[in-house]
C-alpha atoms as a PDB file:
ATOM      1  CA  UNK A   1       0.000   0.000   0.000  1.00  0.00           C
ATOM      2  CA  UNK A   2       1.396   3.937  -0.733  1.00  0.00           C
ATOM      3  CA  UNK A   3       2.314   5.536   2.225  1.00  0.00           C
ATOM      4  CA  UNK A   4       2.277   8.810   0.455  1.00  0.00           C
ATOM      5  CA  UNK A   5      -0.125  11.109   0.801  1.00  0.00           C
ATOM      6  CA  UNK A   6      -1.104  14.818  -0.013  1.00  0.00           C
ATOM      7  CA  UNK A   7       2.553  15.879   0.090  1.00  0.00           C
ATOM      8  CA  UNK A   8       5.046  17.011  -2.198  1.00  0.00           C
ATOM      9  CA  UNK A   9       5.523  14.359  -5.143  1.00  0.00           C
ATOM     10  CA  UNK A  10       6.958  13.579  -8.263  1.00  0.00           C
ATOM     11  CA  UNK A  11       4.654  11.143 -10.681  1.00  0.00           C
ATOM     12  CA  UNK A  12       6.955   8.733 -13.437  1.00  0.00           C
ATOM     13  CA  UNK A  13       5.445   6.576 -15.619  1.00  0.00           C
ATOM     14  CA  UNK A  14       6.195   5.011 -19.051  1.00  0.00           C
ATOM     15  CA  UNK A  15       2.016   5.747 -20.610  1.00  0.00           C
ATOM     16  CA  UNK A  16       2.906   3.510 -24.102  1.00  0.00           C
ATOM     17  CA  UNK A  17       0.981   6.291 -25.460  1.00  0.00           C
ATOM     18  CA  UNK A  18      -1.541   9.067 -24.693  1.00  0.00           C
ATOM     19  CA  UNK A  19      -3.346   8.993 -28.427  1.00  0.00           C
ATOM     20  CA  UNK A  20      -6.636   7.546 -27.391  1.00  0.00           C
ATOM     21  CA  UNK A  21      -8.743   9.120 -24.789  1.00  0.00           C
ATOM     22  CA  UNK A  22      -8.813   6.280 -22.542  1.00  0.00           C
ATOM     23  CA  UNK A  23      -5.252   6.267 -21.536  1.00  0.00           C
ATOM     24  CA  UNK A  24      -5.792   9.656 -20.937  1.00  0.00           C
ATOM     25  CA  UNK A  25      -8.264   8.809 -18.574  1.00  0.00           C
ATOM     26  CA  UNK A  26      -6.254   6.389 -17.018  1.00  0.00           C
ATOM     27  CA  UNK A  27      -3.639   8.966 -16.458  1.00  0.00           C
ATOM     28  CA  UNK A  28      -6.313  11.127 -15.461  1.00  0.00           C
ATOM     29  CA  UNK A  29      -7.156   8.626 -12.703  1.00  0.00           C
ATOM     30  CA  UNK A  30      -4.072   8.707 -11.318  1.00  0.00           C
ATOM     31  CA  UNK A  31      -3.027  11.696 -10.908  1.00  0.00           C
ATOM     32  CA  UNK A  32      -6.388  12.153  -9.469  1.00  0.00           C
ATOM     33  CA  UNK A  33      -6.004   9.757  -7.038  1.00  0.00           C
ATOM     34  CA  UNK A  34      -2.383  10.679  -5.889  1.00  0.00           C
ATOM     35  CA  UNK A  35      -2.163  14.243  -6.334  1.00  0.00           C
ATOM     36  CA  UNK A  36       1.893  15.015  -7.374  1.00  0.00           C
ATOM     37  CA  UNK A  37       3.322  18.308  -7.723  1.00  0.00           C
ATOM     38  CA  UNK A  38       5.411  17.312 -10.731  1.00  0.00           C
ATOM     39  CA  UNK A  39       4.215  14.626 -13.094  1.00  0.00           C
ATOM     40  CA  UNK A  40       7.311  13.071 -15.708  1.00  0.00           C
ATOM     41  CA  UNK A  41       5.346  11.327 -18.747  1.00  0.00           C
ATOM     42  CA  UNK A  42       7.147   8.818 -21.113  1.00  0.00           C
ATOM     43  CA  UNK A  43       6.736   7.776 -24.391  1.00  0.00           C
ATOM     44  CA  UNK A  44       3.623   9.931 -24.837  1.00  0.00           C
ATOM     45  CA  UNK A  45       3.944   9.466 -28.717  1.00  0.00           C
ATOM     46  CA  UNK A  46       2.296  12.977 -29.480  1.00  0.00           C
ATOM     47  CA  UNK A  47       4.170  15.323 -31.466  1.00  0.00           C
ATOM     48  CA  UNK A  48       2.326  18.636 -30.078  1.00  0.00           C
ATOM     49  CA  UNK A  49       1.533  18.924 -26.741  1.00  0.00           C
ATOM     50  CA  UNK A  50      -1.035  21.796 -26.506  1.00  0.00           C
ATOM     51  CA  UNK A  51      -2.276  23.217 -22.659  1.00  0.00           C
ATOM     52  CA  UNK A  52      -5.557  21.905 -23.236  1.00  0.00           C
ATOM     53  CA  UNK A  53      -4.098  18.431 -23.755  1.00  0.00           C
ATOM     54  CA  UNK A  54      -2.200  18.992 -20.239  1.00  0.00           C
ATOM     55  CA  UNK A  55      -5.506  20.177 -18.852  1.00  0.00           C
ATOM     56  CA  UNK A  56      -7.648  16.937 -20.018  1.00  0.00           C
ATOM     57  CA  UNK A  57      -5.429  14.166 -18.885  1.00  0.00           C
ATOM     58  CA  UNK A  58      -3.833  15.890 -15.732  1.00  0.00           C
ATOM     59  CA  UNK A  59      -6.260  18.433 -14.668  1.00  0.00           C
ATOM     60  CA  UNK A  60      -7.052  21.715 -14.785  1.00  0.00           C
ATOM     61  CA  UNK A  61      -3.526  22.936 -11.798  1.00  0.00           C
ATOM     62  CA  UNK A  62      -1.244  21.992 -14.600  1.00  0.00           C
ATOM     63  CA  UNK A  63      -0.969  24.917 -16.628  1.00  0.00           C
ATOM     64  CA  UNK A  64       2.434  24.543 -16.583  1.00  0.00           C
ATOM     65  CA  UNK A  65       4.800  22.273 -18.721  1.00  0.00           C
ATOM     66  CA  UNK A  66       7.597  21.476 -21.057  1.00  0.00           C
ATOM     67  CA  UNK A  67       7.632  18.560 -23.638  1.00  0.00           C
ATOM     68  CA  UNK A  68       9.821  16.705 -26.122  1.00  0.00           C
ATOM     69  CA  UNK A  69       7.938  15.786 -29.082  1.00  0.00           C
ATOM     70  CA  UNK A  70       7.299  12.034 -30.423  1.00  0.00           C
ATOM     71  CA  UNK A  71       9.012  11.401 -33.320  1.00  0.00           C
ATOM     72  CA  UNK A  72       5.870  10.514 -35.682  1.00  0.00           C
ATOM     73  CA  UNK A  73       3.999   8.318 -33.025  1.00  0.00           C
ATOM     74  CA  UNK A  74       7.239   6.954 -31.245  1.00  0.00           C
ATOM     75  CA  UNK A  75       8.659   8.398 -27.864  1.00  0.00           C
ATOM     76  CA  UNK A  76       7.539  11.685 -26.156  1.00  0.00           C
ATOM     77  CA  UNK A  77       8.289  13.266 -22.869  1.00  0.00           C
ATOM     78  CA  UNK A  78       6.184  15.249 -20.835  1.00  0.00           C
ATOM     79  CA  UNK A  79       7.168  17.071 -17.367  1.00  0.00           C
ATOM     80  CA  UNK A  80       4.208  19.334 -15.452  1.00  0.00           C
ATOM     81  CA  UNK A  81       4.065  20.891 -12.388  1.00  0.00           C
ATOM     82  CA  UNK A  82       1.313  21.417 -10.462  1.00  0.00           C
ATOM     83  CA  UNK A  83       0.338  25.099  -9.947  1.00  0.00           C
ATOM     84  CA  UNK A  84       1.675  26.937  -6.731  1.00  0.00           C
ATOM     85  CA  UNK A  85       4.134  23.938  -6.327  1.00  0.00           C
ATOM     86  CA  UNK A  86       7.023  24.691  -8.173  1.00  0.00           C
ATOM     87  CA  UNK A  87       8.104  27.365 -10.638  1.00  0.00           C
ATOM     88  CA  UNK A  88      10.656  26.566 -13.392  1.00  0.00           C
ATOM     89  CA  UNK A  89      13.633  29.276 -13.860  1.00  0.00           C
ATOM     90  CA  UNK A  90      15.474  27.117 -17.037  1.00  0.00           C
ATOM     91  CA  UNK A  91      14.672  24.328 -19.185  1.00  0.00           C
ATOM     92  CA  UNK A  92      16.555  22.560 -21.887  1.00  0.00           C
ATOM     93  CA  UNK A  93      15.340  20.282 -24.273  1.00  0.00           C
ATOM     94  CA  UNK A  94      17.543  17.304 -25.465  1.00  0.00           C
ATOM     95  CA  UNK A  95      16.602  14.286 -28.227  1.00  0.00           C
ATOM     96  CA  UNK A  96      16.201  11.548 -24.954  1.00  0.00           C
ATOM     97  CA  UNK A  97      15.893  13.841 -22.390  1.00  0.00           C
ATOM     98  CA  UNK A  98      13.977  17.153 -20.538  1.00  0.00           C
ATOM     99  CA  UNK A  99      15.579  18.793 -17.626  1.00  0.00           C
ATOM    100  CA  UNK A 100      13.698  21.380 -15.627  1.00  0.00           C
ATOM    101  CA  UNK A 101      14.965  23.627 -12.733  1.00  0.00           C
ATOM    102  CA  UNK A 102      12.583  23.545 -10.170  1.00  0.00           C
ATOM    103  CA  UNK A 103      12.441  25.594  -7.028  1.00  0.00           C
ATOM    104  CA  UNK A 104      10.435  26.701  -4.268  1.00  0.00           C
ATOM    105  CA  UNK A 105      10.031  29.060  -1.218  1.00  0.00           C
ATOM    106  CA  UNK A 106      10.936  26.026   1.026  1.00  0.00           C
ATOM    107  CA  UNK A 107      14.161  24.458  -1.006  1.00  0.00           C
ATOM    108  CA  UNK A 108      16.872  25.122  -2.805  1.00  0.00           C
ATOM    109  CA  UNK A 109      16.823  24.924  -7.052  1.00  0.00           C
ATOM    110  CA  UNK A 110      17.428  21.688  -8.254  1.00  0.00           C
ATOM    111  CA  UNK A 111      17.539  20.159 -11.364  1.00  0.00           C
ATOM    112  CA  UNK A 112      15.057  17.376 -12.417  1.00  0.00           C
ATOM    113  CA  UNK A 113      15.758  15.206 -16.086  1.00  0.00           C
ATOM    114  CA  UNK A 114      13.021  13.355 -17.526  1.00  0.00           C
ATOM    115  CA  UNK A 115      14.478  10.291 -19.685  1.00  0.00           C
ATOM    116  CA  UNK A 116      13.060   7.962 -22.309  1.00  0.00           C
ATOM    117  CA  UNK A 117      16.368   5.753 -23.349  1.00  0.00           C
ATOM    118  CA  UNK A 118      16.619   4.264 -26.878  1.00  0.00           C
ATOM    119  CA  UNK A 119      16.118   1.071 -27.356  1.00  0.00           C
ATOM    120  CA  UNK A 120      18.784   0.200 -29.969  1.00  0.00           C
ATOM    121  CA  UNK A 121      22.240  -0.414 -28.467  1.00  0.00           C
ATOM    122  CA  UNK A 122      24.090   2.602 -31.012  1.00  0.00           C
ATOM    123  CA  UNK A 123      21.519   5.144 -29.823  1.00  0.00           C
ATOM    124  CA  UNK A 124      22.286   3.892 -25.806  1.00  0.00           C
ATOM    125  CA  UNK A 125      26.129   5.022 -26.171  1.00  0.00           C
ATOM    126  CA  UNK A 126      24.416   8.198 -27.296  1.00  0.00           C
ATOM    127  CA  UNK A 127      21.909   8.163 -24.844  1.00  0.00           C
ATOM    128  CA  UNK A 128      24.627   8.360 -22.319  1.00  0.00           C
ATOM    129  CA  UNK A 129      26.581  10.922 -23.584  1.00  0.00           C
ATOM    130  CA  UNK A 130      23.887  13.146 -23.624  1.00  0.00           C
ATOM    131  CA  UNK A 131      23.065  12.564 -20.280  1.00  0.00           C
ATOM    132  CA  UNK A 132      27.085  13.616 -19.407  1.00  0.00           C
ATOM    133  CA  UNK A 133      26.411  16.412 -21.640  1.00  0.00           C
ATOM    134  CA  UNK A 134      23.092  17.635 -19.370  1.00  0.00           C
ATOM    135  CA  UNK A 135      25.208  17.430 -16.181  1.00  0.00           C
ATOM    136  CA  UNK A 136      27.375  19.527 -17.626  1.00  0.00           C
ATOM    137  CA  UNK A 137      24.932  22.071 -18.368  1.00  0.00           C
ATOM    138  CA  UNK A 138      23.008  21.370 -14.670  1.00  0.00           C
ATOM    139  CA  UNK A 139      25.228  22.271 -12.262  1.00  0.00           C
ATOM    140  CA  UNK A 140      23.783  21.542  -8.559  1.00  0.00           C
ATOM    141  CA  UNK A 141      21.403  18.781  -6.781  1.00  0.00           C
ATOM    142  CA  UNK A 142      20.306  16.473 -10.005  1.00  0.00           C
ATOM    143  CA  UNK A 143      17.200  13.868  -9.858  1.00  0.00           C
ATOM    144  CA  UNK A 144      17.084  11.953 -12.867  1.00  0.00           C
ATOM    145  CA  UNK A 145      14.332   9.861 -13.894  1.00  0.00           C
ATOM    146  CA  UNK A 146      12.011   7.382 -16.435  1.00  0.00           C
ATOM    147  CA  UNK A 147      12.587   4.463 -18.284  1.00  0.00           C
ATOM    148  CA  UNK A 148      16.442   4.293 -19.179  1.00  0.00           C
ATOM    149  CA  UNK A 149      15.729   1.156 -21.421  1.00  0.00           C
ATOM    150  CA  UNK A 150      18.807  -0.523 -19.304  1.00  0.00           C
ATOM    151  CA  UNK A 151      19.822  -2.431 -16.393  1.00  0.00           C
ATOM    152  CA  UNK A 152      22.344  -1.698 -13.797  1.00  0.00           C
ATOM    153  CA  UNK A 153      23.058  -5.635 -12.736  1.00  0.00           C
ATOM    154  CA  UNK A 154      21.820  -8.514 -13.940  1.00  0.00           C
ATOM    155  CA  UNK A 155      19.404  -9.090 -11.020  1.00  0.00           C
ATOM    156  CA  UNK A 156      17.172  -6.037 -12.793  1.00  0.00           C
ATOM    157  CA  UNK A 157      15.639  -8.719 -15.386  1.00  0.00           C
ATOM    158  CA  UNK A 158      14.571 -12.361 -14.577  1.00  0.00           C
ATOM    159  CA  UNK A 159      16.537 -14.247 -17.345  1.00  0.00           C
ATOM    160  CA  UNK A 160      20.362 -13.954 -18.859  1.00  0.00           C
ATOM    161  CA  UNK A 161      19.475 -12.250 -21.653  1.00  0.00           C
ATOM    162  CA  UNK A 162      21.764  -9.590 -20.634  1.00  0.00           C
ATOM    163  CA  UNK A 163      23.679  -6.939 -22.589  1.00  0.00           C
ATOM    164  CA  UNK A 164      27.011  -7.556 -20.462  1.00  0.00           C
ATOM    165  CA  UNK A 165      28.661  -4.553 -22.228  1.00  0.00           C
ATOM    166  CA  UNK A 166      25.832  -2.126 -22.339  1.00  0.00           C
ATOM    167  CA  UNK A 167      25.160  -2.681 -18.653  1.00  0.00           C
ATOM    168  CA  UNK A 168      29.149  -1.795 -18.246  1.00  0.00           C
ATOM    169  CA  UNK A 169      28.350   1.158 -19.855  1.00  0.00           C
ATOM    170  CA  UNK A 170      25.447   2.126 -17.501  1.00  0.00           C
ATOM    171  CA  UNK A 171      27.456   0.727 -14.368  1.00  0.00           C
ATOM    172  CA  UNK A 172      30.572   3.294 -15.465  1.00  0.00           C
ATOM    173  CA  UNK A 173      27.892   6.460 -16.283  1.00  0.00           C
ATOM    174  CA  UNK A 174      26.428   6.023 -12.484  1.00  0.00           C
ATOM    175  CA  UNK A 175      29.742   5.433 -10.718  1.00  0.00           C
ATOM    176  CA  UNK A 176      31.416   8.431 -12.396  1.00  0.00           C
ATOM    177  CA  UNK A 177      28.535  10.667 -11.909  1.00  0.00           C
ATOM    178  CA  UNK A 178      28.568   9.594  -8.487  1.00  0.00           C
ATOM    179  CA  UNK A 179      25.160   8.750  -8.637  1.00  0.00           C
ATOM    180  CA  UNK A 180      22.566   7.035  -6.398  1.00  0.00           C
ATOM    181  CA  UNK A 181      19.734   4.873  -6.942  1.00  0.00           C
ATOM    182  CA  UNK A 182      16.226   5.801  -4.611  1.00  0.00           C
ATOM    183  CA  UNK A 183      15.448   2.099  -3.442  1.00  0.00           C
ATOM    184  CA  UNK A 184      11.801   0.882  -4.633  1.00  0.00           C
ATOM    185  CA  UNK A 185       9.918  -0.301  -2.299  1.00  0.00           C
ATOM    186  CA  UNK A 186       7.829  -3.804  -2.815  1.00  0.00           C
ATOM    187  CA  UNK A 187       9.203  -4.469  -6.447  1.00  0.00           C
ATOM    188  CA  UNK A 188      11.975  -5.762  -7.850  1.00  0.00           C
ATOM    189  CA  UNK A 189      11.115  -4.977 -11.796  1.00  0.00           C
ATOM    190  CA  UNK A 190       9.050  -2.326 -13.273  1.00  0.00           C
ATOM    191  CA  UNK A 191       8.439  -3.570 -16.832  1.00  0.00           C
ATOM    192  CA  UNK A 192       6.565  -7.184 -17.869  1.00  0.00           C
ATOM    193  CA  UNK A 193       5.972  -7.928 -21.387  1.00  0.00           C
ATOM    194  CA  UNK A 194       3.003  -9.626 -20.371  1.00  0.00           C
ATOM    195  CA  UNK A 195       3.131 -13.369 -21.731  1.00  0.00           C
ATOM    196  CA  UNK A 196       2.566 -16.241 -20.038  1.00  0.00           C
ATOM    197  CA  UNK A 197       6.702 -17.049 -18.848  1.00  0.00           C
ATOM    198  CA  UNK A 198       6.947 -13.189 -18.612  1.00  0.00           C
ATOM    199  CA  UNK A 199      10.266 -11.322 -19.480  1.00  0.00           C
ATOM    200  CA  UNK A 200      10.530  -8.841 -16.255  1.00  0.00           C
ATOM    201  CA  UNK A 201      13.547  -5.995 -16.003  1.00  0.00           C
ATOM    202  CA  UNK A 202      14.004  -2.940 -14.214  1.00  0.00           C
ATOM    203  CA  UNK A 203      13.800   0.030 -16.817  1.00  0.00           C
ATOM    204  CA  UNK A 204      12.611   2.224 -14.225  1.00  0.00           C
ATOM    205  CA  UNK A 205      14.570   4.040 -12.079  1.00  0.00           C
ATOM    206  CA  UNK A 206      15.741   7.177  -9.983  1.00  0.00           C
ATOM    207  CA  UNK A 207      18.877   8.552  -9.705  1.00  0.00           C
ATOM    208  CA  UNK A 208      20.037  11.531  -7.531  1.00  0.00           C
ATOM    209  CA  UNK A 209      22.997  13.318  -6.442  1.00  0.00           C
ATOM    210  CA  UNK A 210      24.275  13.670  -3.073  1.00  0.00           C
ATOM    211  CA  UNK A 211      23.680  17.327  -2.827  1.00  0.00           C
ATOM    212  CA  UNK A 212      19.804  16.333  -4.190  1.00  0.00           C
ATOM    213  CA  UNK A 213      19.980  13.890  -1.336  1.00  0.00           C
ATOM    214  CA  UNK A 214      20.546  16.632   0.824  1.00  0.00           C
ATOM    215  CA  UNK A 215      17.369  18.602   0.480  1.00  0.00           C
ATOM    216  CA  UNK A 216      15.244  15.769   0.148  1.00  0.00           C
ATOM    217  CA  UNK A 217      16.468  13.160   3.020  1.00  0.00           C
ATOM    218  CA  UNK A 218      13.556  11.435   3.317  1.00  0.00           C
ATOM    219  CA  UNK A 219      12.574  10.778   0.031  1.00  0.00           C
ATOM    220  CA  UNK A 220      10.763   7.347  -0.632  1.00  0.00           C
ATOM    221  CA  UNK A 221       9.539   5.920  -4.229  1.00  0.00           C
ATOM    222  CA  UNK A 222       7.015   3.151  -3.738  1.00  0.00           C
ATOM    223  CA  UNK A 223       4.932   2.011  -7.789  1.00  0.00           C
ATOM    224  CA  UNK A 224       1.267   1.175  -8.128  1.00  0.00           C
ATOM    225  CA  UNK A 225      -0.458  -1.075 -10.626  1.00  0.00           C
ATOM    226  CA  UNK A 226      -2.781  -0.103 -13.877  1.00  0.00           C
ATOM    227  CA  UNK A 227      -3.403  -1.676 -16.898  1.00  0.00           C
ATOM    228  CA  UNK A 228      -2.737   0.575 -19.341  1.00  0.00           C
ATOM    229  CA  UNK A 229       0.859   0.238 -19.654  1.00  0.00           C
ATOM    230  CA  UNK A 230       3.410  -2.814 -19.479  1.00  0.00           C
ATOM    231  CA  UNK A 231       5.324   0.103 -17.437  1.00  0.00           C
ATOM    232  CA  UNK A 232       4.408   0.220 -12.984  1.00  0.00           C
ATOM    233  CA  UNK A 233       3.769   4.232 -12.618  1.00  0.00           C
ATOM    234  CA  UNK A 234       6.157   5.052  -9.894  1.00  0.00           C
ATOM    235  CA  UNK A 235       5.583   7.824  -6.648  1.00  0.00           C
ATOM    236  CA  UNK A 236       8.756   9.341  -5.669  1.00  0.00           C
ATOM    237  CA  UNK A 237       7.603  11.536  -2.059  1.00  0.00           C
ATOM    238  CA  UNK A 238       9.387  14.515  -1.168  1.00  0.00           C
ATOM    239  CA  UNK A 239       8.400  15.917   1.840  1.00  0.00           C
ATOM    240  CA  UNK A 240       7.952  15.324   5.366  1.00  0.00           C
ATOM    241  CA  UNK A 241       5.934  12.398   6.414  1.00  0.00           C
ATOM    242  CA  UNK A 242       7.570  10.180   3.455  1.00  0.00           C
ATOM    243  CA  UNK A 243      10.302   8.189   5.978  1.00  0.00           C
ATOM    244  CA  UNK A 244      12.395   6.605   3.404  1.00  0.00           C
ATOM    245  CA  UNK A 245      15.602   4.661   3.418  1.00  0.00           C
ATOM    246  CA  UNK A 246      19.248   6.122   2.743  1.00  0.00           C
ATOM    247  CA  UNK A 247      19.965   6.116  -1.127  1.00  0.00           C
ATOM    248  CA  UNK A 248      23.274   4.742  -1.486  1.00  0.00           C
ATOM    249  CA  UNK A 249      25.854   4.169  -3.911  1.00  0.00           C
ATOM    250  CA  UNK A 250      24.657   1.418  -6.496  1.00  0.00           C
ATOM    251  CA  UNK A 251      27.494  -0.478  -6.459  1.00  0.00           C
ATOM    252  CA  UNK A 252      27.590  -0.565  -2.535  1.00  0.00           C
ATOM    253  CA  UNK A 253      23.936  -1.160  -2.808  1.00  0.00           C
ATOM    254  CA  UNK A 254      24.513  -4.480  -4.907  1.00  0.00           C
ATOM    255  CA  UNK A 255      27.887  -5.461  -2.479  1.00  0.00           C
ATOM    256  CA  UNK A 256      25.517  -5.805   0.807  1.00  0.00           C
ATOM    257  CA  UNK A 257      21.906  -6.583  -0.332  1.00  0.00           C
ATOM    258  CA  UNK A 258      21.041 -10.453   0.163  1.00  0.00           C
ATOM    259  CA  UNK A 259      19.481 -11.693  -2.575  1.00  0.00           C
ATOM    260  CA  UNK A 260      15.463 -12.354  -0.854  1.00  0.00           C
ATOM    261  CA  UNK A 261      14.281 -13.944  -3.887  1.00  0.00           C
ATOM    262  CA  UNK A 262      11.201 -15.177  -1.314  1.00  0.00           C
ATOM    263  CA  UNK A 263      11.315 -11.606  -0.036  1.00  0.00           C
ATOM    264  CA  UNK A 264       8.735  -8.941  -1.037  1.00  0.00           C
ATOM    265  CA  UNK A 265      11.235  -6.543  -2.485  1.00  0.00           C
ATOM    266  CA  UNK A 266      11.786  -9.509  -5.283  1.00  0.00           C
ATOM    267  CA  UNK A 267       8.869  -9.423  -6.067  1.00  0.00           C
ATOM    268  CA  UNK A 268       7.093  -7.470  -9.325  1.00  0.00           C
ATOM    269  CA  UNK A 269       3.826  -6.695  -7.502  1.00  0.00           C
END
């Protein structure tokens, strides 16, 4: 069950799509239902993003917003903010990415980057270098988040179908960003493609920086269920009354968890 309630959040979710006006109703629902400040869309596969869109399949305190437009009907990022929440002093606009600084009368600015990785391994290596690129460009606390389209370790899918040298790549990108992964509470992968032996990988993820970590200490990200996407919507909390664990260091993360496959962290729901 969410522990989070009307607080500061931040919604993320992979939508396969917001094209037909039921999965806007869907998304509708919950945001409805969970109320975050700043909602990060992927994969919306609309190339123009108008405020009445926003309006119909957030609600009417999301006036606010920056998108990346789908290429035809493939990929699509959306980030809102809910009025009175946040305002936005910069944005920039990249071909996998959006990256928004946020602030407020309470915090300090920090930068948030919506992703939606690539799924061939060529456009990955680019992938990553544009994310190098943004930090460049984002000086001070970072939250990354979305479907990266890649694993960490091979415990983030449930078979060895694994990309040893593209997950290098990812491992080396986190490390030398310094990087660190908000646990998920209650579920081990965040993507099934939905057959009867189901394929099931983490493509969903957080990432912060320490500094990040420092205004928001007890962050907690905890996922719900719907069946409009293949993709778990995840609920990062922000604010007090959201106890969460220390974020640390992935690869100290991976040296001292036990592996609980009977455990309910292993499990997808």
């Amino acid at each position: 069950m969410l522990l989070i309630m009307d607080k500061l959040s931040v919604l993320v979710w992979n939508v396969r799509g917001l094209n037909d006006r039921g999965r806007r109703d869907m998304l509708r629902k919950v945001v409805d239902d969970f109320r975050p400040s700043v909602v990060c869309i992927q994969e919306t596969k609309l190339s123009y993003i108008s405020e009445r869109d926003v309006i119909s399949f957030l609600g009417q305190d999301f006036s606010q917003f920056v998108y990346l437009p789908a290429q035809q009907t493939r990929g699509g990022i959306l980030i809102a903010w809910r009025d009175g929440s946040f305002s936005v002093e910069r944005h920039f606009v990249h071909r996998y990415s959006i990256s928004v600084l946020l602030s407020s009368n309470n915090e300090a600015p920090w930068w948030l980057t919506g992703v939606y990785g690539p799924q061939r391994d060529a456009d990955k290596i680019s992938f990553l270098e544009e994310l190098r690129d943004v930090r460049a460009g984002c000086s001070g606390p970072w939250m990354l988040a979305g479907d990266f389209n890649m694993i960490f370790c091979s415990e983030d899918k449930n078979n060895d179908n694994v990309n040893r040298a593209m997950l290098g790549r990812f491992r080396r990108f986190v490390n030398d960003l310094e990087l660190k992964e908000i646990p998920l509470l209650g579920r081990r992968y965040t993507w099934s493609n939905g057959r009867e032996s189901p394929t099931l990988v983490k493509l969903d993820r957080v990432l912060c920086t320490n500094d990040w970590e420092d205004i928001y200490p007890e962050s907690l990200l905890q996922s719900t269920a719907t069946e409009m996407s293949d993709h778990c919507p995840l609920i990062l909390g922000l604010a007090e009354g959201t106890v969460g664990k220390k974020k640390v260091p992935l690869r100290e993360f991976l040296a001292t968890s036990p592996r609980l496959h009977g455990n309910r962290t292993t499990l997808l729901e």
